[in-house]
Protein backbone atom coordinates (compact mmCIF):
# COMPACT_ATOMS: atom_id res chain seq x y z
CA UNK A 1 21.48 -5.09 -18.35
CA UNK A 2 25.39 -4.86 -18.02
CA UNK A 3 24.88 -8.23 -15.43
CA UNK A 4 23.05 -9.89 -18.77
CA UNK A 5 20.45 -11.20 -16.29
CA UNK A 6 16.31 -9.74 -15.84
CA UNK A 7 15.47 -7.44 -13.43
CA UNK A 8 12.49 -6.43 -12.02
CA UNK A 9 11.63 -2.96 -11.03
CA UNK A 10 8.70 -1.61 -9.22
CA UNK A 11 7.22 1.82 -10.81
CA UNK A 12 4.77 3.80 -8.88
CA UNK A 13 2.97 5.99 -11.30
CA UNK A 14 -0.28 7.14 -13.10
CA UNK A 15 -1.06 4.13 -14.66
CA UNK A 16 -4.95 3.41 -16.50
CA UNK A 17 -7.72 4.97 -17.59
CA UNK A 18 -8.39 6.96 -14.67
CA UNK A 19 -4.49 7.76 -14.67
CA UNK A 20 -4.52 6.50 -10.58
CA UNK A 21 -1.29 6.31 -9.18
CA UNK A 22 -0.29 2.64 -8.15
CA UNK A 23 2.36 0.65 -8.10
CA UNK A 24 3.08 -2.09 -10.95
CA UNK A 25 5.51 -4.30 -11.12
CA UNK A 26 7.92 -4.42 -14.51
CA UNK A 27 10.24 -7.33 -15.57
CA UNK A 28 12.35 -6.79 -17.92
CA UNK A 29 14.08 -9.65 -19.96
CA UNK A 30 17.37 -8.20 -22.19
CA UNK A 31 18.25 -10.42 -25.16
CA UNK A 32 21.65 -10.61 -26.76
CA UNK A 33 23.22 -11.82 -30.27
CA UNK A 34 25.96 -14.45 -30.62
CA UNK A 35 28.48 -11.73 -30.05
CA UNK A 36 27.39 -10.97 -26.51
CA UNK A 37 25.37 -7.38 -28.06
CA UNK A 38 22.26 -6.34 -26.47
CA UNK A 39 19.62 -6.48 -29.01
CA UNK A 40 16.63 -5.46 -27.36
CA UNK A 41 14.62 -5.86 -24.49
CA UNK A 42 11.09 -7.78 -23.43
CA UNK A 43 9.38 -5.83 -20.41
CA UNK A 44 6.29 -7.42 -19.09
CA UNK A 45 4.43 -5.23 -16.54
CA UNK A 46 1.56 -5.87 -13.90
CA UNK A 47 0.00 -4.33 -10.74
CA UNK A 48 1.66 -4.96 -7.81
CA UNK A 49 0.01 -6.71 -5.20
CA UNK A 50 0.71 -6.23 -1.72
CA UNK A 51 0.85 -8.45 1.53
CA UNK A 52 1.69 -8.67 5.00
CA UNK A 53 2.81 -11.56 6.50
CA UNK A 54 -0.45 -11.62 8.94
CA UNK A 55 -2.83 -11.19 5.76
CA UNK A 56 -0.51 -13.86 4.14
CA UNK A 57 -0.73 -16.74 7.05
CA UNK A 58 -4.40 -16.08 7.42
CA UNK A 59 -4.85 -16.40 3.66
CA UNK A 60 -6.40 -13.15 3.15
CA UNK A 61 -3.10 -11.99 0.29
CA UNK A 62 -2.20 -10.74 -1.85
CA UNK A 63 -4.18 -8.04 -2.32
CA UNK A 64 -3.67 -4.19 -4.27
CA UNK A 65 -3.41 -1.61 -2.21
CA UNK A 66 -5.98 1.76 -3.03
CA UNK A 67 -5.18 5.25 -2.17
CA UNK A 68 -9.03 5.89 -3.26
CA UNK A 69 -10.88 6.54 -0.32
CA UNK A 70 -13.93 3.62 0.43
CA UNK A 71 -15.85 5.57 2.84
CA UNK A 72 -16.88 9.44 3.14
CA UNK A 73 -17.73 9.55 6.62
CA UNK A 74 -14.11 9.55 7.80
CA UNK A 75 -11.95 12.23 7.63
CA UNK A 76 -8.62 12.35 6.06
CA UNK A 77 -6.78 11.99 9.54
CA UNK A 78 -9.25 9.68 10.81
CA UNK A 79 -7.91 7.75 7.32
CA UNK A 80 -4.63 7.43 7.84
CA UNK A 81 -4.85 6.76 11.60
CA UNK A 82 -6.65 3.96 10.97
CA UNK A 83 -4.54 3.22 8.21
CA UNK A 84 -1.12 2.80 10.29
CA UNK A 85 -3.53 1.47 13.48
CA UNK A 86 -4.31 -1.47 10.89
CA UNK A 87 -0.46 -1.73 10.06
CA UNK A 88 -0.08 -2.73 14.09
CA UNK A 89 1.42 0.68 15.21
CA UNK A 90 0.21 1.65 18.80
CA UNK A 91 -0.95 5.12 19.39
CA UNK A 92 2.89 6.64 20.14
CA UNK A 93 3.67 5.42 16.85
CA UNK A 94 1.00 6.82 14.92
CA UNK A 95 1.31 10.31 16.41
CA UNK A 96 5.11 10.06 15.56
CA UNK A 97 4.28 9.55 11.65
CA UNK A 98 1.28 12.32 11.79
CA UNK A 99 3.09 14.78 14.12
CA UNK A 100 0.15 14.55 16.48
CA UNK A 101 0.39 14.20 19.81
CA UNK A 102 -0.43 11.08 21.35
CA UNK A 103 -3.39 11.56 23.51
CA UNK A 104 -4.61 13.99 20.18
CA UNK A 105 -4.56 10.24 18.35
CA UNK A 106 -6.36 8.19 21.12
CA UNK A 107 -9.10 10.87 20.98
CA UNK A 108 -9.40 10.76 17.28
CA UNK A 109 -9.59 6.66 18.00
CA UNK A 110 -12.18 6.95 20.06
CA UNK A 111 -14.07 8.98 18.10
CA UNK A 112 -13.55 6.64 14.88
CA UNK A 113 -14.86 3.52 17.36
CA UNK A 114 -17.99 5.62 17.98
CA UNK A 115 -18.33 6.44 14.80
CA UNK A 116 -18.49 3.23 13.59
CA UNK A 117 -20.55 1.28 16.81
CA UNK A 118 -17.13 -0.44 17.52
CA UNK A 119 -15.94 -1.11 21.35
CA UNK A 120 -12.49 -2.92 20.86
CA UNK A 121 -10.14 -3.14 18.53
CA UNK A 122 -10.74 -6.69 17.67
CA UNK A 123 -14.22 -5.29 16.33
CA UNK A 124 -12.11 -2.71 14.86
CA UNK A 125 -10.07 -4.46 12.83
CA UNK A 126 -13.09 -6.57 11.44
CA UNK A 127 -14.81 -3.86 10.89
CA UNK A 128 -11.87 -2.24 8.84
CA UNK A 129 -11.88 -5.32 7.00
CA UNK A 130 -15.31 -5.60 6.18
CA UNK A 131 -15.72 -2.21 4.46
CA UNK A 132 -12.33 -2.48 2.55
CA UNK A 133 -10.30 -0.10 4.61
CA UNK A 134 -7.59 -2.59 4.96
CA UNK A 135 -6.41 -1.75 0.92
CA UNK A 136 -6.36 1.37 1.86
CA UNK A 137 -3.33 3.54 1.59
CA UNK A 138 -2.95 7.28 2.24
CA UNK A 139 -2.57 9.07 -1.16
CA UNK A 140 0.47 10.96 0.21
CA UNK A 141 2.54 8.01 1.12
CA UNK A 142 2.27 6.60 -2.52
CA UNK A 143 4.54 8.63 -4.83
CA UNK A 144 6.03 8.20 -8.39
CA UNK A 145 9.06 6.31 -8.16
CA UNK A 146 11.49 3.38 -9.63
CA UNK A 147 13.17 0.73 -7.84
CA UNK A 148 14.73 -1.97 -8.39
CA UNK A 149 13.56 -5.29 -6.98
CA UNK A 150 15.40 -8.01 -7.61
């Protein structure tokens, strides 16, 4: 407000009927009188969609992330290692973030491909994609927060 100009924040918090938490996107527009005052404000809000630059080129974004979880059959950790597998971290990567070792997170992989009657992880990542897992995010890593955008 004291640069005069909009600014757009993004607000992660229990938005809806269900009260979820997701992030939304807010603009807000400050209007001023002849003497330079700030009058009020106009804030115009809506869900934030997220994108990465794969999804984007392949024409597959935007799309809104879900921290509700599309399948039952999976575990929590079986979740979110296929959750930053999707992202493109390898294995050493993926343990680093879980605190897992990194043979403990090529097991777990295995088991998820058997699982799910996969046998490479081309088939993998359609597979991901075909029952939704790729809006998934891990409930933990979405937390109530502002920042500013713009």
């Amino acid at each position: 407000m004291q640069r005069r100009t909009s600014t757009s924040l993004l607000i992660t918090g229990h938005f809806g009927k269900e009260k979820c938490l997701q992030p939304y996107i807010f603009d807000i527009h400050p209007f001023f009188d002849e003497t330079g005052q700030l009058i009020g404000t106009l804030a115009q809000a809506r869900q934030c969609q997220f994108f990465s630059a794969l999804d984007y080129i392949q024409g597959k974004s935007p799309k809104t992330l879900t921290p509700s979880l599309p399948n039952t059959i999976l575990t929590q950790r079986e979740l979110e290692i296929i959750f930053y597998g999707y992202q493109g971290l390898i294995s050493k990567e993926v343990a680093e973030y879980l605190h897992l070792s990194r043979r403990a997170v090529n097991n777990k992989l295995v088991r998820i491909y058997e699982k799910m009657g996969v046998d490479n992880n081309d088939e993998f990542r359609k597979w991901i994609e075909e029952i939704g897992l790729n809006h998934f995010i891990p409930h933990h890593l979405l937390t109530s927060s502002i920042q500013v955008i713009d």
